[in-house]
C-alpha atoms as a PDB file:
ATOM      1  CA  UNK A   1     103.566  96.992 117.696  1.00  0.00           C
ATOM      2  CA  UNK A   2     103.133  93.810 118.994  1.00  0.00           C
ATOM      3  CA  UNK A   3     105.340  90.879 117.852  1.00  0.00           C
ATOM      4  CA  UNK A   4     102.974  88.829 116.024  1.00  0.00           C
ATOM      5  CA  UNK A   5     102.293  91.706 113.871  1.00  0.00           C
ATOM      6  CA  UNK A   6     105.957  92.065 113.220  1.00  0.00           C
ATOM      7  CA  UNK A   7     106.588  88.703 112.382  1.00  0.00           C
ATOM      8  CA  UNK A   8     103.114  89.342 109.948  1.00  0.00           C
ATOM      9  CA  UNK A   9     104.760  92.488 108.415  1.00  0.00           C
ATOM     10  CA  UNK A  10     107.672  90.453 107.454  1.00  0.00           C
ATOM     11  CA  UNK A  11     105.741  87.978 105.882  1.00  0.00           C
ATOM     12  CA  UNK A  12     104.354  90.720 103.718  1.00  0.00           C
ATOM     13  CA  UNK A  13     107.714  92.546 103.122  1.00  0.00           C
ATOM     14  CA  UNK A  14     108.309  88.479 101.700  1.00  0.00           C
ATOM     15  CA  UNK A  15     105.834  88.653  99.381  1.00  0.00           C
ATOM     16  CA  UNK A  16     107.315  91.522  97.879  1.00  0.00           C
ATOM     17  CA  UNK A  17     110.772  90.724  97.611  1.00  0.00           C
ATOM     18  CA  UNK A  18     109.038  87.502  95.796  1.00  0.00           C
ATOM     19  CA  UNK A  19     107.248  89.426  93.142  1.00  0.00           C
ATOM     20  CA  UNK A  20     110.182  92.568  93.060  1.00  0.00           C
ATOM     21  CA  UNK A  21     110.572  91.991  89.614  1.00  0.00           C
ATOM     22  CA  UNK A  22     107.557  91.455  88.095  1.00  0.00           C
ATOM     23  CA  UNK A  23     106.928  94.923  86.684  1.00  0.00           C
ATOM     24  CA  UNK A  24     104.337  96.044  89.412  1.00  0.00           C
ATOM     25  CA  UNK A  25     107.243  98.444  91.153  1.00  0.00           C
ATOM     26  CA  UNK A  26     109.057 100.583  88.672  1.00  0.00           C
ATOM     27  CA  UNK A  27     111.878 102.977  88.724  1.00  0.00           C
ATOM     28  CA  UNK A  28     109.929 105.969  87.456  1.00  0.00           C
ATOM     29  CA  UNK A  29     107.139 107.772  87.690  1.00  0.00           C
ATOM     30  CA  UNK A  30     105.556 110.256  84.556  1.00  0.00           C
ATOM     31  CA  UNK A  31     105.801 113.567  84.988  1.00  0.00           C
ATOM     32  CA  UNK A  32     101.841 113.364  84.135  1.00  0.00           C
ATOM     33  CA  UNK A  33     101.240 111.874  87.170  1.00  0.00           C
ATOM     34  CA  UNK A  34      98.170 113.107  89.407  1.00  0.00           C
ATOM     35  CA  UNK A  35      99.386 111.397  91.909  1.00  0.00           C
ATOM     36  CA  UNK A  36     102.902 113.193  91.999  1.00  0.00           C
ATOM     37  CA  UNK A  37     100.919 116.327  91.308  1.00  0.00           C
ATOM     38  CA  UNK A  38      99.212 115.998  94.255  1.00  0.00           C
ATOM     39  CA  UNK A  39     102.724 115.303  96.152  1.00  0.00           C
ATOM     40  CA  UNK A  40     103.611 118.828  95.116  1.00  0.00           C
ATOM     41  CA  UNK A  41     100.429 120.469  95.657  1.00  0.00           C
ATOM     42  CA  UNK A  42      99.795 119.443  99.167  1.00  0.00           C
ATOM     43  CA  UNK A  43     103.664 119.055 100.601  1.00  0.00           C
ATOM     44  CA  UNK A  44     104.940 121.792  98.723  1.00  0.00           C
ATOM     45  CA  UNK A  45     108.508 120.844  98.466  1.00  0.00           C
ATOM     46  CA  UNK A  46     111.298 123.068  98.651  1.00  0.00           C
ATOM     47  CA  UNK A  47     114.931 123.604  99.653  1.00  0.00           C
ATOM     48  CA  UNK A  48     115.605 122.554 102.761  1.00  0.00           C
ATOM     49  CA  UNK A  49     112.510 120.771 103.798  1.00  0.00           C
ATOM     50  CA  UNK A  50     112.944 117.403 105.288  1.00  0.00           C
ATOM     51  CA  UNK A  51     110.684 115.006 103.207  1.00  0.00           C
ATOM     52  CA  UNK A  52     109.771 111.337 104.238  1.00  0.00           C
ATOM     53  CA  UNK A  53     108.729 108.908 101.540  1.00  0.00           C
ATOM     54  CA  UNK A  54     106.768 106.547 103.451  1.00  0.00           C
ATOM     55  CA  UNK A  55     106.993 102.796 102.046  1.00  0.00           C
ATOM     56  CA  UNK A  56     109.134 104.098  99.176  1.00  0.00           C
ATOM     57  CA  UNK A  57     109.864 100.771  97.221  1.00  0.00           C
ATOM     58  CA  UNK A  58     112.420 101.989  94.403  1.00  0.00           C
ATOM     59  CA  UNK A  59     112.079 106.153  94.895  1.00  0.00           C
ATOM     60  CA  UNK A  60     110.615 106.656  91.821  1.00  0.00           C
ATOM     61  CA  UNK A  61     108.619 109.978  93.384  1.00  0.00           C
ATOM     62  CA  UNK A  62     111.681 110.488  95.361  1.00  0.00           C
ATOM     63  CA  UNK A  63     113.699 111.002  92.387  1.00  0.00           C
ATOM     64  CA  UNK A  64     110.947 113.093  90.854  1.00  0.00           C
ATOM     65  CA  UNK A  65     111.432 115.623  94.210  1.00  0.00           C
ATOM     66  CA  UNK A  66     115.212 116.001  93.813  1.00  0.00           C
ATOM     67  CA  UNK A  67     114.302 118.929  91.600  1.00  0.00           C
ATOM     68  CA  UNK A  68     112.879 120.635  94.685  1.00  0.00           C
ATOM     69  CA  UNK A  69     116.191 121.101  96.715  1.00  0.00           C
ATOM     70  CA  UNK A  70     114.594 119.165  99.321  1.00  0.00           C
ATOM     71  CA  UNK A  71     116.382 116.806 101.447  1.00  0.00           C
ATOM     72  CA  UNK A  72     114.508 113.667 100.542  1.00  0.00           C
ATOM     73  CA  UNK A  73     114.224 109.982 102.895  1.00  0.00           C
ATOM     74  CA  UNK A  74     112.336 107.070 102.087  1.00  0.00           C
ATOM     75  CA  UNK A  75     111.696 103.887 104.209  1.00  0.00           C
ATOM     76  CA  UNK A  76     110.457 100.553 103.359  1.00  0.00           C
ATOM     77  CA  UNK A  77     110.518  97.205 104.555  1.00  0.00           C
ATOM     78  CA  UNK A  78     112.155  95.515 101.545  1.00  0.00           C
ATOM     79  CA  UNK A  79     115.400  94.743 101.153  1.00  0.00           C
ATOM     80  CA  UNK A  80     115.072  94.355  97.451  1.00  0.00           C
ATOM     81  CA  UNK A  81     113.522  98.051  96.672  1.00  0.00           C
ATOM     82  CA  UNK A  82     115.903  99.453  99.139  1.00  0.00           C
ATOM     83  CA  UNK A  83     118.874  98.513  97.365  1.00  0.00           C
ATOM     84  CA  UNK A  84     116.988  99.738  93.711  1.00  0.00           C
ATOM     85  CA  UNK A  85     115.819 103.063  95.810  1.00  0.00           C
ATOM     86  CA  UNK A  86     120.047 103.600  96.668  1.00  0.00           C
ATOM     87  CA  UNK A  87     121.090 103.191  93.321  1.00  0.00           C
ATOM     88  CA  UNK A  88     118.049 105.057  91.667  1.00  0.00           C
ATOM     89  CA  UNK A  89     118.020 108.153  94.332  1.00  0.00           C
ATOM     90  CA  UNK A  90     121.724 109.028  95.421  1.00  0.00           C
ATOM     91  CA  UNK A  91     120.659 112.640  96.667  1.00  0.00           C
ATOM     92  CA  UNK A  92     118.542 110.767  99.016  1.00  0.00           C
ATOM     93  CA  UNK A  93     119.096 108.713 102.355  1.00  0.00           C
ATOM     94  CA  UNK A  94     117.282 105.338 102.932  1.00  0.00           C
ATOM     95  CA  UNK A  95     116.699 103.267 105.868  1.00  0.00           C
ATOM     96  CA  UNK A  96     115.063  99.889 106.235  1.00  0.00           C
ATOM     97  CA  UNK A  97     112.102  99.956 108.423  1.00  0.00           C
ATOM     98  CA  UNK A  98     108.303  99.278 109.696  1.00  0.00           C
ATOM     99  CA  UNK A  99     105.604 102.412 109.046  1.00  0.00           C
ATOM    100  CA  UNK A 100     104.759 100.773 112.287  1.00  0.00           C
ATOM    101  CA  UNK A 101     107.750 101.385 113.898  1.00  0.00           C
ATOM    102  CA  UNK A 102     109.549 104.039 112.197  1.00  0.00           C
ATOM    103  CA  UNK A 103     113.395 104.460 112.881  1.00  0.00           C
ATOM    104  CA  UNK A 104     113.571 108.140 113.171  1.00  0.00           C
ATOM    105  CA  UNK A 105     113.163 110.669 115.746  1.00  0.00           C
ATOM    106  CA  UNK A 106     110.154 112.620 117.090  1.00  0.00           C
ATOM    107  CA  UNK A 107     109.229 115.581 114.502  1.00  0.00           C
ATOM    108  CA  UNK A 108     111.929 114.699 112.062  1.00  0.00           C
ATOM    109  CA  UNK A 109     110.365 116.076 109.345  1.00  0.00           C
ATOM    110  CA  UNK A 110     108.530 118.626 107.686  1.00  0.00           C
ATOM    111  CA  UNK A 111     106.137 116.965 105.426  1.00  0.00           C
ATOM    112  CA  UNK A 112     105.665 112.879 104.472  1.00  0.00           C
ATOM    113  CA  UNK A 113     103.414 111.310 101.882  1.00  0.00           C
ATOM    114  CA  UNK A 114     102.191 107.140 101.955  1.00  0.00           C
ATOM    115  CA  UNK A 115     101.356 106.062  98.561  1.00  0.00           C
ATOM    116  CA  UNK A 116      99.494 103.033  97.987  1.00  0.00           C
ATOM    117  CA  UNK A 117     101.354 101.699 100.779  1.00  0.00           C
ATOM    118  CA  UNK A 118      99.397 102.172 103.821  1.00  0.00           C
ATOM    119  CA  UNK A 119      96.728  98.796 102.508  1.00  0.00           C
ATOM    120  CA  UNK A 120      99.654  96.778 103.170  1.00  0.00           C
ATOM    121  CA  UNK A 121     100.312  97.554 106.712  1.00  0.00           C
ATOM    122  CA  UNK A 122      98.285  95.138 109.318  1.00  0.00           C
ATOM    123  CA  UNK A 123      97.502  97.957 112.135  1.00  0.00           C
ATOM    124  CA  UNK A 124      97.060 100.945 109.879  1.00  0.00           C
ATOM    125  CA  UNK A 125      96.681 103.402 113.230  1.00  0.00           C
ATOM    126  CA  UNK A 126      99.486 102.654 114.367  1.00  0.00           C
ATOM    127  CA  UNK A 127     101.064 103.241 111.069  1.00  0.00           C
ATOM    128  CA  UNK A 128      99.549 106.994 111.282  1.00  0.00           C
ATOM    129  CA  UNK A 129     100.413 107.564 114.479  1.00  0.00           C
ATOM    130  CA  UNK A 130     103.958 107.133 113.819  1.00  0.00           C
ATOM    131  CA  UNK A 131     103.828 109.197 110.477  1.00  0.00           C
ATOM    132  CA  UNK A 132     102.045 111.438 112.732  1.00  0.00           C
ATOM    133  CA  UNK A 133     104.944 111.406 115.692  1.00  0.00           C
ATOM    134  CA  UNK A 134     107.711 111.912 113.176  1.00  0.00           C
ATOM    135  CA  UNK A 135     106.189 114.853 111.666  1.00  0.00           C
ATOM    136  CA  UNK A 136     107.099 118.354 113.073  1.00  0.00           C
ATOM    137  CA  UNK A 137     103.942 119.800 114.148  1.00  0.00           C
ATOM    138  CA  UNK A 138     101.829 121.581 111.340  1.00  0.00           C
ATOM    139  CA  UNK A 139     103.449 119.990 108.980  1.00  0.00           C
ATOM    140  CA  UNK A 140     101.527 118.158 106.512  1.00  0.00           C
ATOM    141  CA  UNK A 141     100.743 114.360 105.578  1.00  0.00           C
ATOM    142  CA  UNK A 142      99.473 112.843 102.162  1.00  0.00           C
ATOM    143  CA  UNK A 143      98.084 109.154 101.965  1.00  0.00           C
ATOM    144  CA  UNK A 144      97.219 108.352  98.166  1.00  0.00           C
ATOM    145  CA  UNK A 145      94.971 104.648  98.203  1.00  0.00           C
ATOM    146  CA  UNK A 146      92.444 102.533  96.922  1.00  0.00           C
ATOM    147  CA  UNK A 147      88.693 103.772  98.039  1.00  0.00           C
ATOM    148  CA  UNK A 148      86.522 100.593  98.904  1.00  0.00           C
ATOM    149  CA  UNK A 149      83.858 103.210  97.994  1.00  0.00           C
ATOM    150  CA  UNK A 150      84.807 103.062  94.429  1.00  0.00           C
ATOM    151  CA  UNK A 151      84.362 101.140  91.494  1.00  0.00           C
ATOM    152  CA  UNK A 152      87.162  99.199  89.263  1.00  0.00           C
ATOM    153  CA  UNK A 153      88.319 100.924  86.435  1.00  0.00           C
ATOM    154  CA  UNK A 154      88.460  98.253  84.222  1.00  0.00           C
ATOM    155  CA  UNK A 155      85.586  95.816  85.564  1.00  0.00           C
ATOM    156  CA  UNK A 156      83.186  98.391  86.448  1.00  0.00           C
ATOM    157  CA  UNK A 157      82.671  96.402  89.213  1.00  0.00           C
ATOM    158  CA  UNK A 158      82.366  98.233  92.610  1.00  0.00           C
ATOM    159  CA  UNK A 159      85.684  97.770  94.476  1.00  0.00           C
ATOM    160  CA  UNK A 160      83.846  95.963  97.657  1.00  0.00           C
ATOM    161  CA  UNK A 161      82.712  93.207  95.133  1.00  0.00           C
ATOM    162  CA  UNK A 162      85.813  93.025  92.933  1.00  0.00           C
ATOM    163  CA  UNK A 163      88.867  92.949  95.375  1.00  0.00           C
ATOM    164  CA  UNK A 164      87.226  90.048  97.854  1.00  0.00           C
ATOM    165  CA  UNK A 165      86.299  88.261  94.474  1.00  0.00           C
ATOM    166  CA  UNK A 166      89.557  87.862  92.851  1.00  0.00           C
ATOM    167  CA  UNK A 167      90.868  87.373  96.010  1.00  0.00           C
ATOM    168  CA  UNK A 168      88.947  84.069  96.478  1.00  0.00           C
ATOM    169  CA  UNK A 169      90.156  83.196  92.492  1.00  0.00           C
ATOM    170  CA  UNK A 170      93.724  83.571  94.017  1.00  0.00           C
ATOM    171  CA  UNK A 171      94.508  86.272  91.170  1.00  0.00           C
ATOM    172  CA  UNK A 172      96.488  88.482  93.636  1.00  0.00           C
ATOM    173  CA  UNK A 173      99.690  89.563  94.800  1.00  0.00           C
ATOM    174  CA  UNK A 174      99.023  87.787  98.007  1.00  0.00           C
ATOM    175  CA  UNK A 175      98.548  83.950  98.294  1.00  0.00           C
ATOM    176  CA  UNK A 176      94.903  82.597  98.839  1.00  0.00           C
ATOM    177  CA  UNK A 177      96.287  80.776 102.166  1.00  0.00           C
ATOM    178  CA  UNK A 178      98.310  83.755 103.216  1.00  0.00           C
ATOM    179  CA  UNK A 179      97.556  85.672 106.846  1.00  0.00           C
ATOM    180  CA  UNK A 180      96.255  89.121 105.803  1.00  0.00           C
ATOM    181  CA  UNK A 181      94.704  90.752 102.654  1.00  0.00           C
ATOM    182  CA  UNK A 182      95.718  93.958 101.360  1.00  0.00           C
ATOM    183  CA  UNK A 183      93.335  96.863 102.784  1.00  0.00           C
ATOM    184  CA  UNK A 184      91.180  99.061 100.817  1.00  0.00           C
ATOM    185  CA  UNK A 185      89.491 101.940 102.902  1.00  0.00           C
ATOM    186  CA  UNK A 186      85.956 103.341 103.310  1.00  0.00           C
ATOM    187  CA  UNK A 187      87.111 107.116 102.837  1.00  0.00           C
ATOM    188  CA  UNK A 188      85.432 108.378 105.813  1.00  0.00           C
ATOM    189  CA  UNK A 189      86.717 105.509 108.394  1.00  0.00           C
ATOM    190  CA  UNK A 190      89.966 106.663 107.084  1.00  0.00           C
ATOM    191  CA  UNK A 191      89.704 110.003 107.774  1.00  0.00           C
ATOM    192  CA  UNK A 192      88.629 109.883 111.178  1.00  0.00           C
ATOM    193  CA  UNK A 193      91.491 107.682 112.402  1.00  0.00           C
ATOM    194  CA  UNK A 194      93.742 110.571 110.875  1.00  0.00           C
ATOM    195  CA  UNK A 195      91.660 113.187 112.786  1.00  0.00           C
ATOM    196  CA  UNK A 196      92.939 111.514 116.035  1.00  0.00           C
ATOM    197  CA  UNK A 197      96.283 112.783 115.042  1.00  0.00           C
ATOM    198  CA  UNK A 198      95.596 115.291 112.512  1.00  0.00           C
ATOM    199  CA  UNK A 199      94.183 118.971 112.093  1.00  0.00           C
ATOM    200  CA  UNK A 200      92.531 119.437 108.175  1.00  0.00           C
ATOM    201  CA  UNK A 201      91.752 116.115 107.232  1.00  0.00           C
ATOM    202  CA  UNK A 202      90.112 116.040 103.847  1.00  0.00           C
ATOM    203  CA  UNK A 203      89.434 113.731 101.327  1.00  0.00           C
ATOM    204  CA  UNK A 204      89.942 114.144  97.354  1.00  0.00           C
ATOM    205  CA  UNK A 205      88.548 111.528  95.318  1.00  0.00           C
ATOM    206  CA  UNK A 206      91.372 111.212  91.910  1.00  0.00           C
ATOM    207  CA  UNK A 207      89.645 111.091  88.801  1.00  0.00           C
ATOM    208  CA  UNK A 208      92.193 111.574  86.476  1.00  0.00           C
ATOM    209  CA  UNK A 209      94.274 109.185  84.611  1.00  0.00           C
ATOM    210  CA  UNK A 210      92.231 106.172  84.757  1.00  0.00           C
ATOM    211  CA  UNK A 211      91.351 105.924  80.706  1.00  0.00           C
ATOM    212  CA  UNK A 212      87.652 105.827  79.698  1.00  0.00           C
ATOM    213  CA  UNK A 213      86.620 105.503  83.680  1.00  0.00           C
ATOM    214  CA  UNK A 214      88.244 108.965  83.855  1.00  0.00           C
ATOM    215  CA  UNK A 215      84.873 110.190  82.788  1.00  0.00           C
ATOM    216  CA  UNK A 216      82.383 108.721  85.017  1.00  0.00           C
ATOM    217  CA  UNK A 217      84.885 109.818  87.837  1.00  0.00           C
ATOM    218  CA  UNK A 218      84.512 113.087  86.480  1.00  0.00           C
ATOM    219  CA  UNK A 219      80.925 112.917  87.112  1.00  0.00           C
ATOM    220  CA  UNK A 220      80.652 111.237  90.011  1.00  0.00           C
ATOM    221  CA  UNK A 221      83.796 111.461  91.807  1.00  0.00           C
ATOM    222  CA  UNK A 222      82.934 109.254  95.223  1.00  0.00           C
ATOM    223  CA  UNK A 223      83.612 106.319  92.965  1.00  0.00           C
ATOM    224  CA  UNK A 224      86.595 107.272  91.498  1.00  0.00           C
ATOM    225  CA  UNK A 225      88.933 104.193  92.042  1.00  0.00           C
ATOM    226  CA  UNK A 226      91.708 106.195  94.557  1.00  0.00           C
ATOM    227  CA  UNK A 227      91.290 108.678  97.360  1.00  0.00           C
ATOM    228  CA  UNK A 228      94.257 111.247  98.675  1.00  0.00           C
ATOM    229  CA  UNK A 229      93.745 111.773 102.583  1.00  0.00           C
ATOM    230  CA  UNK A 230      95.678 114.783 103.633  1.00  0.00           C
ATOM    231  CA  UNK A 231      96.115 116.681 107.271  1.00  0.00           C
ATOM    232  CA  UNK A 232      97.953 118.646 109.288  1.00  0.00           C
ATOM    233  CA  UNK A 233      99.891 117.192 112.633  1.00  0.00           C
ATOM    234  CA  UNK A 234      98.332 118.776 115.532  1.00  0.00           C
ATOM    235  CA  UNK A 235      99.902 121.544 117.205  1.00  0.00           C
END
């Protein structure tokens, strides 16, 4: 990574520690969850599998995985979540860290998952490749994030419109002078810098959980708001 985009990430790990407490970040997550269903149904936790938590912020799905008998890690960049993440998850180990640059060894682990984490990361293929290097090979990845393709669940707006819009209106987590805005990805574009590292990609649009927008996604799921990326490392 090169050092601009280091000094960039920490920028963006500032950001966060400024709004930690707003509310955005919590402790938990409900067992109702389709995104922690989908942690389960694609990583298939159990006891003894090494599981990375990839820009973990305060292990709320860790915590939800202790159940498992897995032995659980998560990684993040702020110092704030980290020290929530310690004290919320104590059957888990944490270590402070880029997604570009990930502080563990080659094929560490036997499954991670990125949630909603990956659209703050300046050179997302980087990021993959090193989810990719620190998986053992077959073992499986899960990125859960916001679909450009989609439309807003409250606005109705489509998400290319809405996100560069109230960007401009500085109603957003990052500053309207600030270096880099927060990624949203075409599905496919996504999915083929995974396939560079990855055997299996596919895409699954969420539809659930997003109130009365839960039904148009039902019908017409390429606009649901999310998208869950999943592969295989290659062998």
């Amino acid at each position: 990574m090169a050092q601009h985009d280091a000094g960039l990430e920490r920028e963006i790990a500032n950001c966060f520690r400024r709004i930690g407490d707003s509310g955005w970040f919590p402790d938990e997550v409900g067992a109702e969850s389709r995104q922690l269903a989908l942690v389960f149904e694609t990583l298939k936790p159990g006891p003894g599998m090494r599981i990375l938590d990839a820009g973990c912020a305060r292990g709320r799905f860790l915590r939800r995985l202790e159940t498992s008998g897995a032995r659980l890690f998560g990684v993040d960049l702020t110092e704030v979540f980290l020290h929530s993440a310690h004290a919320n998850v104590q059957g888990a180990a944490f270590a402070g860290g880029s997604l570009s640059s990930l502080p563990f060894a080659d094929g560490a682990f036997d499954a991670v998952y990125c949630i909603e984490t990956l659209e703050h990361l300046p050179d997302t293929e980087t990021a993959l490749a090193e989810m990719a290097r620190v998986l053992r090979p077959g073992g499986p990845l899960l990125v859960i994030d916001k679909s450009m393709m989609g439309l807003h669940p409250r606005s109705a707006m489509p998400n290319a419109v809405w996100k560069p819009w109230m960007e401009r209106r500085g109603r957003w987590m990052y500053p309207v002078e600030f270096g880099f805005r927060e990624k949203w990805f075409w599905p496919r574009e996504l999915a083929r810098m995974m396939e560079r590292h990855f055997d299996d990609v596919s895409i699954r649009f969420q539809t659930e959980g997003f109130g009365k927008a839960t039904r148009l996604y039902r019908a017409l799921p390429f606009l649901a708001f999310e998208a869950a990326w999943s592969g295989k490392r290659r062998l």
